[in-house]
Protein backbone atom coordinates (compact mmCIF):
# COMPACT_ATOMS: atom_id res chain seq x y z
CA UNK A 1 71.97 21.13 89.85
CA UNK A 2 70.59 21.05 86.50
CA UNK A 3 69.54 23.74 84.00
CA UNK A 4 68.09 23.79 80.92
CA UNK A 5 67.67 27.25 78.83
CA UNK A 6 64.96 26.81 75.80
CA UNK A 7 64.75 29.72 73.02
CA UNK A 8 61.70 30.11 71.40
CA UNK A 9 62.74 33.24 68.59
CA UNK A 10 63.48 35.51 72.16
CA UNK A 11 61.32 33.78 74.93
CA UNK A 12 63.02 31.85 77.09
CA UNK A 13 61.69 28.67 78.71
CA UNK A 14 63.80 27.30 81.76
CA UNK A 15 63.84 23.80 83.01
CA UNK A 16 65.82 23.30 85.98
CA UNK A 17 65.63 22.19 89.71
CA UNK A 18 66.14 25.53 91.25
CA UNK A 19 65.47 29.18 90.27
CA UNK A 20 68.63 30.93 89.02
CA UNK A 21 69.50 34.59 90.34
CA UNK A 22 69.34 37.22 87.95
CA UNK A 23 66.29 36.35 86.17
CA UNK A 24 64.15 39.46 86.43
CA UNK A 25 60.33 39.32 85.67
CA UNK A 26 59.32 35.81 84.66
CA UNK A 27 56.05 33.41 85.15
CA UNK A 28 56.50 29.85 86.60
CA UNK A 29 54.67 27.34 85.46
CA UNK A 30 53.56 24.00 86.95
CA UNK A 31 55.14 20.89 85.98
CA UNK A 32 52.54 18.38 86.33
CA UNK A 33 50.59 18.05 82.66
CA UNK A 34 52.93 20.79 80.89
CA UNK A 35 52.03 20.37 77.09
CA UNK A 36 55.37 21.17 75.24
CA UNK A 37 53.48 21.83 72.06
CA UNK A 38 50.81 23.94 73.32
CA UNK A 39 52.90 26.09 75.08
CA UNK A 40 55.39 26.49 71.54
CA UNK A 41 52.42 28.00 69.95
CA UNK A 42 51.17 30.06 72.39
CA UNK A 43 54.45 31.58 73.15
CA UNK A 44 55.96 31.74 69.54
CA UNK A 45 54.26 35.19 68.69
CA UNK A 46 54.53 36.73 71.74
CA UNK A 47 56.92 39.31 73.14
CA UNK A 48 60.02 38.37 74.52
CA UNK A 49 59.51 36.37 77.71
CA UNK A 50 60.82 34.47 80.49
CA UNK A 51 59.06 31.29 82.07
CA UNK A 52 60.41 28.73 84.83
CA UNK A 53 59.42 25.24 85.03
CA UNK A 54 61.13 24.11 88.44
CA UNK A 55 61.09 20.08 89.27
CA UNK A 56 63.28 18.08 91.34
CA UNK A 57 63.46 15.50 88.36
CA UNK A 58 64.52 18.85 85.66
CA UNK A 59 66.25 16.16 83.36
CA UNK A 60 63.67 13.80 82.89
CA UNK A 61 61.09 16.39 82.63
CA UNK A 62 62.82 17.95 79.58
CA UNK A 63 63.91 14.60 77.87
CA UNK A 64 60.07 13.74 77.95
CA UNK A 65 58.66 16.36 76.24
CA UNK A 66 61.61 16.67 73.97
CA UNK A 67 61.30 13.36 72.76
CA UNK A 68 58.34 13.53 70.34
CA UNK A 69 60.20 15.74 68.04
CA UNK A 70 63.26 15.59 66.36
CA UNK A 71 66.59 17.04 67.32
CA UNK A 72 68.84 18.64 65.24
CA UNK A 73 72.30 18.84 66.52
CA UNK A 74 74.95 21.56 65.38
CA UNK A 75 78.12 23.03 66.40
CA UNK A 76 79.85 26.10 66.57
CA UNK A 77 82.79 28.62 67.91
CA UNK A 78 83.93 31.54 70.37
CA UNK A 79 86.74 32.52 68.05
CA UNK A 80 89.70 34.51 69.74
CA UNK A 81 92.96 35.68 67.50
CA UNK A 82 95.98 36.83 69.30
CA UNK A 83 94.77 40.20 69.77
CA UNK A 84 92.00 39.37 72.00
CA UNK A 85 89.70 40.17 69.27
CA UNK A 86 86.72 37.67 69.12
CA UNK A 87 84.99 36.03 65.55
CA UNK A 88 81.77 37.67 64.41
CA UNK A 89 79.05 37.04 61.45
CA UNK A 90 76.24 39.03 60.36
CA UNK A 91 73.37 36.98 59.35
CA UNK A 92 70.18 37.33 58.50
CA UNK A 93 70.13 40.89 60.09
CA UNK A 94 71.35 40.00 63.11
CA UNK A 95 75.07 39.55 64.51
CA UNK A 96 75.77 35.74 65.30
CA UNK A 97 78.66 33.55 65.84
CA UNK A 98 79.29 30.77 63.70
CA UNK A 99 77.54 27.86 63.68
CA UNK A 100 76.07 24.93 61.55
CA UNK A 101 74.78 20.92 61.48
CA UNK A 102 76.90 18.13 62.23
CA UNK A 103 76.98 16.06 58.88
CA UNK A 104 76.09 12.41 58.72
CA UNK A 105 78.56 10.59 60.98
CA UNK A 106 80.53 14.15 61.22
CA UNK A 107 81.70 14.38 65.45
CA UNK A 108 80.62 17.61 67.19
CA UNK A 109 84.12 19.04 67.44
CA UNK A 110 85.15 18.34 63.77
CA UNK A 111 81.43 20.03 62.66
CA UNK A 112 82.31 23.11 64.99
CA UNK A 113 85.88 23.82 63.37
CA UNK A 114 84.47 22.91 59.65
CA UNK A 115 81.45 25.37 59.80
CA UNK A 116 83.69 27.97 61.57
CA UNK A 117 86.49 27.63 58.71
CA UNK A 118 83.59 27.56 55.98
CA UNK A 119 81.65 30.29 57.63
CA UNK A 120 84.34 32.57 57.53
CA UNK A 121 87.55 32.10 55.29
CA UNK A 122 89.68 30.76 57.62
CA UNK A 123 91.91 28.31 59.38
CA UNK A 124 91.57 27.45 63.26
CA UNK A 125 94.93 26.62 64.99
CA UNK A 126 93.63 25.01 68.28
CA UNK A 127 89.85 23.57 69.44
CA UNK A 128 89.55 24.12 73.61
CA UNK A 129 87.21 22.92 75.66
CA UNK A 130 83.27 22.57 75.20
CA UNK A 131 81.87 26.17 76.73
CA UNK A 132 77.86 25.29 76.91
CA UNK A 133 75.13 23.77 74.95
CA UNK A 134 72.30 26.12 74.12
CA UNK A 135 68.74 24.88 72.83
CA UNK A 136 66.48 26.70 69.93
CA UNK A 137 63.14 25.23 69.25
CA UNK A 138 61.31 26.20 65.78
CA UNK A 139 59.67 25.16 62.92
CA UNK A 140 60.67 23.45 59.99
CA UNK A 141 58.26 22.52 56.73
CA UNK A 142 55.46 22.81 59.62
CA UNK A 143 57.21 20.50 61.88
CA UNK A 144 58.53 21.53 65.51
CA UNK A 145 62.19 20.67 65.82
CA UNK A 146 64.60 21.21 68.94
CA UNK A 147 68.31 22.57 67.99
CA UNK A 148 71.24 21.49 70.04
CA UNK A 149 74.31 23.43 69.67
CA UNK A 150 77.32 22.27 71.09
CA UNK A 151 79.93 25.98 71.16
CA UNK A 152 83.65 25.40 71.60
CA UNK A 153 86.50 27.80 72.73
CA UNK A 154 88.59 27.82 69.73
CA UNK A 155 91.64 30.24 68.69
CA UNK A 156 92.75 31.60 64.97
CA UNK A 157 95.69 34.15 63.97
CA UNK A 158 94.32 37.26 63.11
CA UNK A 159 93.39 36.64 59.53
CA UNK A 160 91.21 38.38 56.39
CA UNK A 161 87.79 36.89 57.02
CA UNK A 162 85.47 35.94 53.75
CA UNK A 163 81.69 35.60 55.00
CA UNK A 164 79.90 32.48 53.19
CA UNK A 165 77.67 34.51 51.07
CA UNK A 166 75.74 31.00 50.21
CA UNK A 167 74.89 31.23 53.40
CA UNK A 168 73.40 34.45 54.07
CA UNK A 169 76.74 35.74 55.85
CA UNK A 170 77.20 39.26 54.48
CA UNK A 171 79.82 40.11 56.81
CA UNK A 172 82.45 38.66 58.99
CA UNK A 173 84.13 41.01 61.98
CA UNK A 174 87.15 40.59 64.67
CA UNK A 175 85.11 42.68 67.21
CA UNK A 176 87.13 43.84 70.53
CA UNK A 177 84.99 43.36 73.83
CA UNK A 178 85.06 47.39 74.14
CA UNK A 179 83.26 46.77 71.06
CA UNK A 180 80.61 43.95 71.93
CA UNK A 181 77.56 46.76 72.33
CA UNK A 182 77.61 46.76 68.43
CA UNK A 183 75.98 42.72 68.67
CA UNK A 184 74.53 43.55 71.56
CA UNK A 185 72.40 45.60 70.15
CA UNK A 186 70.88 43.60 67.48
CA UNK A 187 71.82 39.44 68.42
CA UNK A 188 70.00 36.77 69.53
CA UNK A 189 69.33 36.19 73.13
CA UNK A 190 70.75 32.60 72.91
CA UNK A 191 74.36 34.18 71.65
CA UNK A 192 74.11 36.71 74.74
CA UNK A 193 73.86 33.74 76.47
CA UNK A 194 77.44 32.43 74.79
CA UNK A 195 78.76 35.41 75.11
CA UNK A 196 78.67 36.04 78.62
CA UNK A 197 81.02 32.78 79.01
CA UNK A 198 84.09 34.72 78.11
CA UNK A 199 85.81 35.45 80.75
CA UNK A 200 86.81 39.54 81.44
């Protein structure tokens, strides 16, 4: 079974041999002659969304219409210090988790502890395993570009965080799950989509 979860800003485009439960209202769309770039500006000012493309050949299908534009590939963390307390940033107005690009000839898992460490003041004491790969597709100097982020489990002590304020973090926060409504209430659908990894 593959599935592939596309944000554009908070609309969702799915690409994936079978329709996954929980989805609630969305609009399928037909495979045959789908127009990646037609449908990124048609959807990019519109309220938040859902579409499915379902295809028996779900990989393919998204490598095609992927591959006219460029990828961008970053890496980030689901922080957890000893008191079960996970790694927050706020950003831009909205809570996120922290995240950046690999640099040239930088591997995923080094880029994912660096931007964590530089994100936030501090020092990570053990990388896990990969949790998920998310995809965010927008513009850049007029150019479409697709963003893969690779987000790793990763642990820290409990430690006095100092948001990079060079890059519009103005605050970084160990945030309890009791507490999680707080980013829930203003975050990105694609980091809802992290955070519902952890495990209760």
């Amino acid at each position: 079974m593959q599935i592939y979860r596309i944000y554009i800003n908070d609309t969702l485009l799915i690409v994936s041999d079978f329709i996954p439960g929980g989805l609630g209202s969305y609009q399928q769309i037909d495979a045959k002659g789908f127009n990646f770039k037609a449908f990124y500006k048609k959807v990019k000012g519109m309220p938040p969304s859902t579409f499915v493309i379902i295809s028996n050949e779900s990989k393919a299908l998204f490598r095609k219409f992927r591959k006219p534009f460029e990828v961008i590939h970053a890496a980030g963390g689901l922080v957890k210090n000893e008191e079960n307390r996970y790694l927050f940033i706020f950003r831009k107005g909205k809570w996120d988790l922290p995240k950046g690009k690999l640099d040239e000839g930088e591997k995923t898992k080094a880029a994912a502890v660096r931007e964590v460490e530089e994100e936030c003041g501090i020092v990570v004491s053990e990388l896990g395993p990969r949790l998920c790969k998310t995809w965010h597709v927008y513009e850049e100097k007029g150019l479409i570009v697709f963003k893969r982020t690779s987000w790793y489990e990763m642990k820290a002590a409990n430690q006095d965080l100092i948001p990079q304020l060079e890059e519009g973090i103005t605050e970084a926060r160990w945030l309890a799950e009791g507490d999680f409504d707080l980013v829930k209430e203003n975050t990105f659908p694609l980091i809802m989509d992290v955070m519902g990894l952890i495990e209760v």
